[in-house]
Protein backbone atom coordinates (compact mmCIF):
# COMPACT_ATOMS: atom_id res chain seq x y z
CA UNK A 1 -36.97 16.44 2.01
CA UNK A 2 -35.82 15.36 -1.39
CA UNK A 3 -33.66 19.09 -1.70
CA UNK A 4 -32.41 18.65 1.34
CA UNK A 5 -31.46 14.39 1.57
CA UNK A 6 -31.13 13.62 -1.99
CA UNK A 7 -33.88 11.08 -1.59
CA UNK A 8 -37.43 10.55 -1.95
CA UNK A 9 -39.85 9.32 1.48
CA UNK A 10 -39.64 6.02 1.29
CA UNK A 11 -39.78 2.95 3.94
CA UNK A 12 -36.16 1.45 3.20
CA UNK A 13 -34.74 3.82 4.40
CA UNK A 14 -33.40 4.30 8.19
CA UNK A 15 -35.41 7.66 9.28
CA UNK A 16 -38.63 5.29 8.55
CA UNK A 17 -37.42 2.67 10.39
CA UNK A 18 -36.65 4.46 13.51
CA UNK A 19 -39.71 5.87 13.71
CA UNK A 20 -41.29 2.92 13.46
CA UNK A 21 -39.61 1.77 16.50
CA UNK A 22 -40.51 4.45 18.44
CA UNK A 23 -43.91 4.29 17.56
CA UNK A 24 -44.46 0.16 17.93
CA UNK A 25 -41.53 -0.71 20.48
CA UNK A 26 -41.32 2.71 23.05
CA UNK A 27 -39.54 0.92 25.64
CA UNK A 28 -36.71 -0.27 23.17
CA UNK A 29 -36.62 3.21 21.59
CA UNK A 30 -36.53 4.92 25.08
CA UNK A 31 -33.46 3.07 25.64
CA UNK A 32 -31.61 3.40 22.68
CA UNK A 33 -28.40 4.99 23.41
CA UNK A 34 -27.15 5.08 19.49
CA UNK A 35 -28.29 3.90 16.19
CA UNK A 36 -25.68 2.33 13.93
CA UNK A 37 -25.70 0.52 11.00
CA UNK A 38 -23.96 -2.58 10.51
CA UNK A 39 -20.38 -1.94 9.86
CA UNK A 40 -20.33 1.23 12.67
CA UNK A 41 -21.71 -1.93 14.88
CA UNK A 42 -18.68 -3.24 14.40
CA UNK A 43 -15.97 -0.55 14.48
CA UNK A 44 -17.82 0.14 17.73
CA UNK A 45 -17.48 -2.92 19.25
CA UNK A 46 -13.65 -2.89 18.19
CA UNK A 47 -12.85 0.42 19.11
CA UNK A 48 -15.61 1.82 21.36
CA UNK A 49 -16.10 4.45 19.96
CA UNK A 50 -19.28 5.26 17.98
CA UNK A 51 -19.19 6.86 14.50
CA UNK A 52 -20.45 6.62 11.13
CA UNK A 53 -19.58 7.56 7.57
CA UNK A 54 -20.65 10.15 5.07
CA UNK A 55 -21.95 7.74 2.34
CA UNK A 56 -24.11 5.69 5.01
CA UNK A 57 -25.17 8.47 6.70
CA UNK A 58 -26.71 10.09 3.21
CA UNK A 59 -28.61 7.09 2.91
CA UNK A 60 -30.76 7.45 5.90
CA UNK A 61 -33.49 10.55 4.75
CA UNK A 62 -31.93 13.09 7.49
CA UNK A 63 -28.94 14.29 6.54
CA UNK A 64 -28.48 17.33 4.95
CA UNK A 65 -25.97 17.08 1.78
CA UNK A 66 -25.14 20.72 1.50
CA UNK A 67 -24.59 21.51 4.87
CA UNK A 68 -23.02 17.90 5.81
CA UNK A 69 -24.64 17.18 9.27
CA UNK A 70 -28.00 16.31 10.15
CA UNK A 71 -30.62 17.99 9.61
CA UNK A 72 -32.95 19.87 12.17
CA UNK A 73 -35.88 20.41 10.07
CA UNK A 74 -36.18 17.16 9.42
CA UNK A 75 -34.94 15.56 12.40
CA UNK A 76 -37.85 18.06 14.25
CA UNK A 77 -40.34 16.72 12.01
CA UNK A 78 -39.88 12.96 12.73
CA UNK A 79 -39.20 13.30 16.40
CA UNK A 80 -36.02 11.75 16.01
CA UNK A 81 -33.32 13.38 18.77
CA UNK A 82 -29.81 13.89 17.21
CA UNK A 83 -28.18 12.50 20.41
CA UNK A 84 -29.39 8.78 19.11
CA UNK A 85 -27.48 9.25 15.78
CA UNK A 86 -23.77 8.72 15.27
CA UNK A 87 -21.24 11.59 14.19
CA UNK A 88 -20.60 11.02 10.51
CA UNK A 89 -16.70 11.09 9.45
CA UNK A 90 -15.63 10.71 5.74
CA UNK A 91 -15.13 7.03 4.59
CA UNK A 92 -11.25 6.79 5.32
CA UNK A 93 -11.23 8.31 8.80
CA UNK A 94 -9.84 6.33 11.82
CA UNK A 95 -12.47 5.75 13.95
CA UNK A 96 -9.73 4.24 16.82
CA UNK A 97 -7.93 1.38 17.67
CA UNK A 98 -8.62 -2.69 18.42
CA UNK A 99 -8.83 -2.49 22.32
CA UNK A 100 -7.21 -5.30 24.33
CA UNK A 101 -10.62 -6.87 24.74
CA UNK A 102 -11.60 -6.65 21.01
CA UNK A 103 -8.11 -8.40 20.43
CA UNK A 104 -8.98 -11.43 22.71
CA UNK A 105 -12.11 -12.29 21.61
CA UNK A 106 -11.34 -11.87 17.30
CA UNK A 107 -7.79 -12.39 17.56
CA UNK A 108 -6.88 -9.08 15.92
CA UNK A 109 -3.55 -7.26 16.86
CA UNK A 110 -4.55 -4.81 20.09
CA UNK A 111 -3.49 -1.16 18.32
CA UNK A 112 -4.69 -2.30 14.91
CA UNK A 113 -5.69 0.98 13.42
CA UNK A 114 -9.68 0.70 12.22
CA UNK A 115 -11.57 2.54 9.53
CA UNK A 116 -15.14 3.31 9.45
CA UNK A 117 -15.81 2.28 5.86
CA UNK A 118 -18.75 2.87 3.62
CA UNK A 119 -21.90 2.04 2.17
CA UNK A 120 -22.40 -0.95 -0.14
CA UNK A 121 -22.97 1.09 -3.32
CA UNK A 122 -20.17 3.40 -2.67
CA UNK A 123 -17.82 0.95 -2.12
CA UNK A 124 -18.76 -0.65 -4.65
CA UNK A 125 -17.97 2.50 -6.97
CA UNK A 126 -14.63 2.73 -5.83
CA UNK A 127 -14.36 -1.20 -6.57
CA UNK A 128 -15.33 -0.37 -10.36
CA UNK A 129 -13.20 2.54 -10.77
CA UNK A 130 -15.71 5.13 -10.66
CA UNK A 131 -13.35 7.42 -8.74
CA UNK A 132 -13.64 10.59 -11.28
CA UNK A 133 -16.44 12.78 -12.33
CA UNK A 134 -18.50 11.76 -14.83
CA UNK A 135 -17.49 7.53 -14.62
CA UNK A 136 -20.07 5.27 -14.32
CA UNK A 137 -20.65 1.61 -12.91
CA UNK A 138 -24.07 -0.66 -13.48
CA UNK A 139 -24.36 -3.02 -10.43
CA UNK A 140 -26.56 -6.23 -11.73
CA UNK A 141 -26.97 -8.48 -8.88
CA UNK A 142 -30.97 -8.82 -7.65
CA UNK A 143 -31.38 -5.32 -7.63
CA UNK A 144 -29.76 -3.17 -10.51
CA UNK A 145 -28.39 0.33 -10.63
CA UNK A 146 -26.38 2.89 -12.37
CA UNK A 147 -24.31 5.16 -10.30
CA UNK A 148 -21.71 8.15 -10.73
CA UNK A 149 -18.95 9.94 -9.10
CA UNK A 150 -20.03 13.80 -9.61
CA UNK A 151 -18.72 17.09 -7.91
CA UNK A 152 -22.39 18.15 -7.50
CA UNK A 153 -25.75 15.92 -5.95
CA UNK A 154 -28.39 15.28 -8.43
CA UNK A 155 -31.91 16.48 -7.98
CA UNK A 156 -33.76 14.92 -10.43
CA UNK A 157 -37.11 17.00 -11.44
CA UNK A 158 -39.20 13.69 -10.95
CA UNK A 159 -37.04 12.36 -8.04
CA UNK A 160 -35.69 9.23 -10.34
CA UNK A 161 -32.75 9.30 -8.36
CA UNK A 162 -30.95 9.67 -5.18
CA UNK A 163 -27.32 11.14 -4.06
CA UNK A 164 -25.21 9.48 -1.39
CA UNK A 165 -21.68 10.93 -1.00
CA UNK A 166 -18.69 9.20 -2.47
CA UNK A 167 -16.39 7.21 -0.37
CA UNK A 168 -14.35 10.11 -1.74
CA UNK A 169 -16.03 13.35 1.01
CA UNK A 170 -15.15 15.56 -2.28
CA UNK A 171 -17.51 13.69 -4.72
CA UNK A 172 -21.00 12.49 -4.59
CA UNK A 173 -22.53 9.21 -5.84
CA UNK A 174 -26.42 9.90 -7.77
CA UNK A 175 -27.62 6.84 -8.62
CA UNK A 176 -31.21 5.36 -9.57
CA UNK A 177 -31.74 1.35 -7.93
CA UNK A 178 -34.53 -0.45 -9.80
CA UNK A 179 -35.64 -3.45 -7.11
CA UNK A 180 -35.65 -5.36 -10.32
CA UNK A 181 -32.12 -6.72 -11.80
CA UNK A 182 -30.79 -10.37 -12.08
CA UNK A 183 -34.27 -11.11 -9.64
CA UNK A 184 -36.43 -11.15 -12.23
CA UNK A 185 -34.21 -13.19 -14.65
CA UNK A 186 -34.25 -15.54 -11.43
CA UNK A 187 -37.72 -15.79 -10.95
CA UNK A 188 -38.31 -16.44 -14.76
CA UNK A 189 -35.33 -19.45 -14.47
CA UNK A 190 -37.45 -20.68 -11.37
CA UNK A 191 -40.75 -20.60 -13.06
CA UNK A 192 -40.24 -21.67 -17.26
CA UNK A 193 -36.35 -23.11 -16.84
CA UNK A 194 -36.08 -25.24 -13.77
CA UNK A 195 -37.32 -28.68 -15.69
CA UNK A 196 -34.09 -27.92 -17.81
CA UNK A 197 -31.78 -28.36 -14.92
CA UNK A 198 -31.34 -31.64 -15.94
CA UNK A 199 -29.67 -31.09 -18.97
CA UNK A 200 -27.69 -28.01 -18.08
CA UNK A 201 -26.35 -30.63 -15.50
CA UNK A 202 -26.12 -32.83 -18.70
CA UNK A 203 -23.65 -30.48 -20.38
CA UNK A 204 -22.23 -28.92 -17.24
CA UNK A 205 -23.35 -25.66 -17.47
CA UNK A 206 -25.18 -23.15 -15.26
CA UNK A 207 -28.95 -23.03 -16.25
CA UNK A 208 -28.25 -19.33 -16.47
CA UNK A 209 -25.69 -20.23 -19.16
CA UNK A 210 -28.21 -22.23 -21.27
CA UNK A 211 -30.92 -19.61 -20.91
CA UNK A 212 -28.07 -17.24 -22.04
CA UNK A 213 -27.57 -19.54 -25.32
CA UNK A 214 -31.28 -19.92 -25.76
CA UNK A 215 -31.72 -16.27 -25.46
CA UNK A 216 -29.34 -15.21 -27.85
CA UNK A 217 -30.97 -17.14 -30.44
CA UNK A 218 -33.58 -14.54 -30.54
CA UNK A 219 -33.34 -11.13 -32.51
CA UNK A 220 -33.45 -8.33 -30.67
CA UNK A 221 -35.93 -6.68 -29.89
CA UNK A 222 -37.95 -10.05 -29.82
CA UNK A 223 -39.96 -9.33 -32.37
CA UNK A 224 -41.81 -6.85 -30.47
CA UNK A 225 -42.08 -8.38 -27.26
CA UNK A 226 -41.82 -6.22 -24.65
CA UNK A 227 -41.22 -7.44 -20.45
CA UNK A 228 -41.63 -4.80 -17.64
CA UNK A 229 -39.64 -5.98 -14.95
CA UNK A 230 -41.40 -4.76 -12.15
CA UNK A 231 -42.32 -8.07 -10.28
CA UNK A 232 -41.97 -6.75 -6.81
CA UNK A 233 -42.65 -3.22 -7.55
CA UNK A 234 -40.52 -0.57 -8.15
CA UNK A 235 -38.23 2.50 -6.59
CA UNK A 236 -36.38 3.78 -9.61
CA UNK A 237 -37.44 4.74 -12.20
CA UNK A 238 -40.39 4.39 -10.90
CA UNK A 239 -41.42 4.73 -7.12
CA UNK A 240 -44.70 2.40 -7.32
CA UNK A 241 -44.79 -0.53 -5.07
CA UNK A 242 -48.40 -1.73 -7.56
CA UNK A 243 -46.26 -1.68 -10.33
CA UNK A 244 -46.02 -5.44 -11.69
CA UNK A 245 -44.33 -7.47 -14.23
CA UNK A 246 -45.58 -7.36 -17.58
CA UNK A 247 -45.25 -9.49 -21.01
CA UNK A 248 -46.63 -7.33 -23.93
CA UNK A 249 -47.07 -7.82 -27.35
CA UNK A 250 -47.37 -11.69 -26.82
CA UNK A 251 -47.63 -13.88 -30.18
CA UNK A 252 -48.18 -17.68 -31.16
CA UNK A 253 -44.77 -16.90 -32.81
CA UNK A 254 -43.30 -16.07 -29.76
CA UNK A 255 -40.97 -19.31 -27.90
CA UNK A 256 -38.86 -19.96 -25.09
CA UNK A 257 -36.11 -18.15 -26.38
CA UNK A 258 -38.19 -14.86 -26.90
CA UNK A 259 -39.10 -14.95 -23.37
CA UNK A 260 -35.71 -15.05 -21.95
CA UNK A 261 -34.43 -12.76 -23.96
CA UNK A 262 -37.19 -10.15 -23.26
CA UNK A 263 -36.83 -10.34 -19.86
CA UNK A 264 -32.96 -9.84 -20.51
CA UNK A 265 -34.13 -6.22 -22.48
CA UNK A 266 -36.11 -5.14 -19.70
CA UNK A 267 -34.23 -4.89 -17.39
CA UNK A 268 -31.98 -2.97 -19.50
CA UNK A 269 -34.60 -0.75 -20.71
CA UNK A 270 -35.69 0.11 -17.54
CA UNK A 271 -31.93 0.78 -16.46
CA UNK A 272 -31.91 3.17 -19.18
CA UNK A 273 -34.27 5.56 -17.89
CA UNK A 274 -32.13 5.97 -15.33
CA UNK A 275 -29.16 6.17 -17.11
CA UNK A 276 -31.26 9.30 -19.35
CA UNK A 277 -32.51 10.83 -15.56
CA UNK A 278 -28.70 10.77 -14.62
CA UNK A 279 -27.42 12.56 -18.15
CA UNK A 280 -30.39 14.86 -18.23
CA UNK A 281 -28.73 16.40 -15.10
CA UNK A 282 -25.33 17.40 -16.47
CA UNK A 283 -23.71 13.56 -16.12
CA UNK A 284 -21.99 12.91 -19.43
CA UNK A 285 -21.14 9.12 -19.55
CA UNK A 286 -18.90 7.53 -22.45
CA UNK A 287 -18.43 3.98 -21.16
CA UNK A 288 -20.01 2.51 -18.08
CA UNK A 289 -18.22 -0.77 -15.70
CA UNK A 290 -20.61 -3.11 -15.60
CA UNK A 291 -20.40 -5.57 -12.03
CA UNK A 292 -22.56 -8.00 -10.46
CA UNK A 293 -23.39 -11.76 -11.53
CA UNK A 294 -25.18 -10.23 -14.36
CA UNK A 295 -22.09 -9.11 -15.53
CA UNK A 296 -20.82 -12.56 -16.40
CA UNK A 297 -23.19 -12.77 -19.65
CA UNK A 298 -21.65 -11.58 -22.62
CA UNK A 299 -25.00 -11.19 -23.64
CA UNK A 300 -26.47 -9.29 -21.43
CA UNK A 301 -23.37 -6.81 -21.42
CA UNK A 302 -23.84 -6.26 -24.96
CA UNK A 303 -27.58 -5.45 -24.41
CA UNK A 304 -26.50 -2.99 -22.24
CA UNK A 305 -24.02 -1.79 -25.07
CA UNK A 306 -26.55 -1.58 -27.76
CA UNK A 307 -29.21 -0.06 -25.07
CA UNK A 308 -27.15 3.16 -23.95
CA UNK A 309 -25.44 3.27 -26.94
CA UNK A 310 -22.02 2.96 -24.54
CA UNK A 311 -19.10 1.65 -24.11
CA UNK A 312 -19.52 -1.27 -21.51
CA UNK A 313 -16.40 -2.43 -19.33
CA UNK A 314 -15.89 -5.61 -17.67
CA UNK A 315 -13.79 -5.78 -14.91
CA UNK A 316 -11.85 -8.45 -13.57
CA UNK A 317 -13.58 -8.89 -10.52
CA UNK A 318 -17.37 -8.73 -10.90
CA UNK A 319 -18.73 -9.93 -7.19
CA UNK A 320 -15.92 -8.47 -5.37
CA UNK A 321 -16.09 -5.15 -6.37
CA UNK A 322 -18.12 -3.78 -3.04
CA UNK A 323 -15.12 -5.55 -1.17
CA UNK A 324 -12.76 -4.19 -2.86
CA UNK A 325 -13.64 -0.52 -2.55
CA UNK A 326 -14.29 -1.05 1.19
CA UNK A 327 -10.47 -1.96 1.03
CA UNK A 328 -9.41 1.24 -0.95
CA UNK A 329 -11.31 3.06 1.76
CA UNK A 330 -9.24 1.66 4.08
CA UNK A 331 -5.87 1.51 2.49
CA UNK A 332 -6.58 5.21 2.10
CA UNK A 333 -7.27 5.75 5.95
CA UNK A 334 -4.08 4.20 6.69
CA UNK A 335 -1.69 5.89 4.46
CA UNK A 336 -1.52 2.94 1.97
CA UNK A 337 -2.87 4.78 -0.71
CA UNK A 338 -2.98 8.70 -1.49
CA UNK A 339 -6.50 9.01 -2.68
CA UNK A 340 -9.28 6.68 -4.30
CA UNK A 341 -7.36 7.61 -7.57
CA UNK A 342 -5.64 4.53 -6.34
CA UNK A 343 -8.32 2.63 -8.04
CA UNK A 344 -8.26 3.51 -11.29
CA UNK A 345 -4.83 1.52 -11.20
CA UNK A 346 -6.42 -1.89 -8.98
CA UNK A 347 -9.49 -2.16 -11.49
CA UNK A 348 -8.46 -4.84 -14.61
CA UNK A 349 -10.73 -4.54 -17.79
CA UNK A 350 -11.03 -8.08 -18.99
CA UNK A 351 -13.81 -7.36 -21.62
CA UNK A 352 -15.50 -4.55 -23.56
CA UNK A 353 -18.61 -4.67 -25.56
CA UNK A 354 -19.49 -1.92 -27.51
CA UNK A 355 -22.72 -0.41 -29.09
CA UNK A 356 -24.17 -2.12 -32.59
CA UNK A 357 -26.03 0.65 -34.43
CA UNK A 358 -28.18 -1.20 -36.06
CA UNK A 359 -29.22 -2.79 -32.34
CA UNK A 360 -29.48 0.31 -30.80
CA UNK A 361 -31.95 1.58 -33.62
CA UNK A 362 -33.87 -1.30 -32.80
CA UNK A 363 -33.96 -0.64 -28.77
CA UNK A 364 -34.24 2.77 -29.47
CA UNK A 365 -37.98 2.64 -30.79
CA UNK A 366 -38.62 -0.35 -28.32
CA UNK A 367 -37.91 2.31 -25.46
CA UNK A 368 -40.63 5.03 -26.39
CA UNK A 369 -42.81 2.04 -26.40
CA UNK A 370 -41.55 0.65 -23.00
CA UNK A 371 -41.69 3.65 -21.26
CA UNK A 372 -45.57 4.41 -22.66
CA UNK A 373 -46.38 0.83 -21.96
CA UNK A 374 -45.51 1.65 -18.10
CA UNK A 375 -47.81 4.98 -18.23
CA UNK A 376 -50.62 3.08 -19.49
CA UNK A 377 -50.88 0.35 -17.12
CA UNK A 378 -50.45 2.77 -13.92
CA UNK A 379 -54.16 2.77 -13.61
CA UNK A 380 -54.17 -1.34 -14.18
CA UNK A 381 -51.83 -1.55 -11.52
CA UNK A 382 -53.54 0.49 -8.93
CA UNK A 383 -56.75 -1.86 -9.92
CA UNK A 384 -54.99 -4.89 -9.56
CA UNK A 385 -53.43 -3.52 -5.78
CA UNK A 386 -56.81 -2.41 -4.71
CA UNK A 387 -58.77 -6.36 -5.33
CA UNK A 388 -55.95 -7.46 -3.41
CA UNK A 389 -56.40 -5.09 -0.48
C-alpha cells in the first residue's frame, strides 16, 4: 500500500479505524451513511453537503496519490465500500453555502460562502511559507516533524516517510512525524525539574526557560551523552512502538544540565534522519521554518542549526501557523488571494540561527553513534515489550 498511499500500515490512521468499527461495533458501521473527519463534520453541518479535501483524504491509507481518488485495491482488501467515504475536492474548493438553519443556530451570515480546508500539517505548511518546491518547515510541538512542498510524492526505500498532498492540489507535502518532540522535553521537566517550579516562579520565568539556561550551560554534544527520545515509541524514523527512551554514555561527571541538554539533541538527532530520508529522495533544503512551542528556544533552534547544518527561520507566529494556513486556504477559495504564493508575503521572519561548524562537527560524529545506538538496542527493546506482555 505504501506505492500506492504514500504511507506505511499503521493504526493512526483512518482505514484502521474504520475497520475496526466494523469489526467491534457492526450495527454502528451498518448504519454509517458517511465518514468525515472533523472539519468536513463541520462544513457538513453548515452547508449539507458532504465533502472532503485532498490533504485529509491522503492521510487515511486508501487513497491513491497518482490517480487522485480512492483506491479499489485497497478499498477491496479492507472491506471498506466507497459509498461511506466523502468525495475529496482540493483544499480551496467551495464546498456550499451557510444554510438558513446553520445561520440561526452559529450566528453566521445565511450565503456565507464555506471552504473545505485542510489537514493540520498542511495547513500548517502554508502557515510557514512552505508554498514552493523544495521549502521546508520543522513543526516542534509534542510530536515533531519535517515537511516539504515537492512536485513529486516521496517513496522512501525504508518507508521513513509519508506524502499527503499540499493544500496547494499541484504540490505534495512528504514529511517524516517522530511521536517524540517537545513531549519528551515535557516528561523530563515533569520528572527531574518540577521541584524547581518554585524558583522559576521566583524569577518569573517558565520552567522551560530555566531548563533552557541550565541546558545551555552544557557543551554540546554533552560530553558524549547521548538520549533516544523514543518514550512512547516511535513512527518516523522509526516505525517501532517497543522502541523506548534511552540515556547512553552516562558518567559521574554528568549533571542536571547535561541531561536537559541531551534530551534537547535528541530530538534533533532523531529529526535529522528524517531530514537525510527527505534529501536522499531528490529534496534539496537550504533553510528550514522552524514552528511550534519548541520554536521559542533560541537554543533549541540553534541545535537544529548546527544539526542539519541549515539555515533555521523563525517566524513571527510560531503556534498559529496551522491557523493561519487554514486561512490562506480559504482566502484562496474565495478569491482573496491568487494562489498559496500569497504566503510567502503573510509569513514574518523574526529570527535566524545559522549553522556553527565547529558544532556541527561535533553532532556530526554524535549522529553515526545515535543512529547505531538505536540498531543495537532493537533486540533490547523487543525483550523489554515481550516481559511486559
Amino acid at each position: 500500500g505504501y506505492r500506492i498511499t504514500g504511507h506505511c500500515l499503521l493504526p493512526m490512521y483512518s482505514a484502521a479505524k474504520i475497520m475496526w468499527v466494523r469489526d467491534n461495533e457492526p450495527d454502528v458501521f451498518r448504519k454509517t451513511h458517511k465518514i468525515l473527519h472533523v472539519k468536513d463534520f463541520i462544513a457538513a453541518k453548515l452547508t449539507g453537503s458532504f465533502a472532503t479535501d485532498l490533504s485529509d483524504a491522503s492521510g487515511m491509507n486508501l487513497y491513491d496519490l497518482k490517480r487522485r481518488e480512492w483506491s479499489e485495491p485497497l478499498l477491496k482488501a479492507s472491506g471498506i465500500p466507497v459509498e461511506i467515504l466523502p468525495d475529496p475536492h482540493p483544499s480551496s474548493h467551495v464546498v456550499g453555502e451557510v444554510t438558513d438553519k446553520a445561520a440561526q443556530k452559529t450566528g453566521l451570515k445565511a450565503g456565507t460562502p464555506v471552504v473545505i480546508g485542510g489537514g493540520d500539517g498542511p495547513c500548517a505548511a502554508v502557515g510557514s511559507g512552505v508554498v514552493g518546491e523544495g521549502s521546508a518547515y520543522n513543526y516542534f510541538g509534542s510530536a515533531a516533524w519535517i515537511g516539504i512542498a515537492s512536485k513529486e510524492p516521496a517513496y522512501d526505500p525504508e518507508m521513513r516517510t509519508f506524502t499527503f498532498f499540499h493544500l496547494d492540489p499541484e504540490l505534495f507535502m512528504p514529511v517524516g512525524a517522530s511521536n517524540n518532540g517537545g513531549y519528551s522535553y515535557q516528561c523530563f521537566r515533569d520528572a527531574v525539574w518540577s521541584a524547581q517550579q518554585p524558583i522559576a516562579d521566583q524569577l518569573d520565568v517558565n520552567l522551560f526557560d530555566l531548563m533552557g539556561l541550565k541546558a545551555a550551560s552544557a557543551p554540546v554534544g554533552c560530553d558524549k551523552l547521548l538520549y533516544l527520545p523514543y518514550i512512547r515509541g516511535e513512527r518516523c524514523p522509526y516505525n517501532n512502538a517497543n522502541a523506548r527512551g534511552v540515556f547512553l554514555g552516562l558518567t559521574p561527571n554528568h549533571k542536571k544540565e547535561h541531561l536537559t541538554r541531551a534530551v534537547m539533541e535528541g530530538v534533533v538527532l532523531n529529526q535529522r534522519i528524517i531530514l537525510d530520508a527527505l534529501e536522499g529522495q531528490g529534496a534539496h533544503v537550504e533553510e528550514i521554518c522552524v514552528i511550534g512551542g519548541g520554536a521559542k528556544s533560541a537554543l533549541w533552534r540553534q541545535i537544529m542549526a548546527d544539526v542539519y547544518n541549515k539555515r533555521i527561520l523563525k517566524p513571527r507566529l510560531l503556534q498559529e501557523a496551522t491557523s493561519l494556513g487554514a486561512a490562506i486556504a480559504g482566502g484562496v477559495g474565495v478569491g482573496l488571494f491568487e494562489n498559496y504564493r500569497a504566503a510567502e508575503a503573510m509569513v514574518q521572519i523574526v529570527d535566524t540561527q545559522d549553522p556553527n561548524p565547529s558544532a556541527h562537527a561535533c553532532y556530526e560524529r554524535l549522529y553515526g553513534v545515535f543512529q547505531s545506538a538505536y540498531t543495537a538496542l532493537v533486540p533490547v527493546f523487543e525483550e523489554l515489550a515481550q516481559l511486559h506482555a
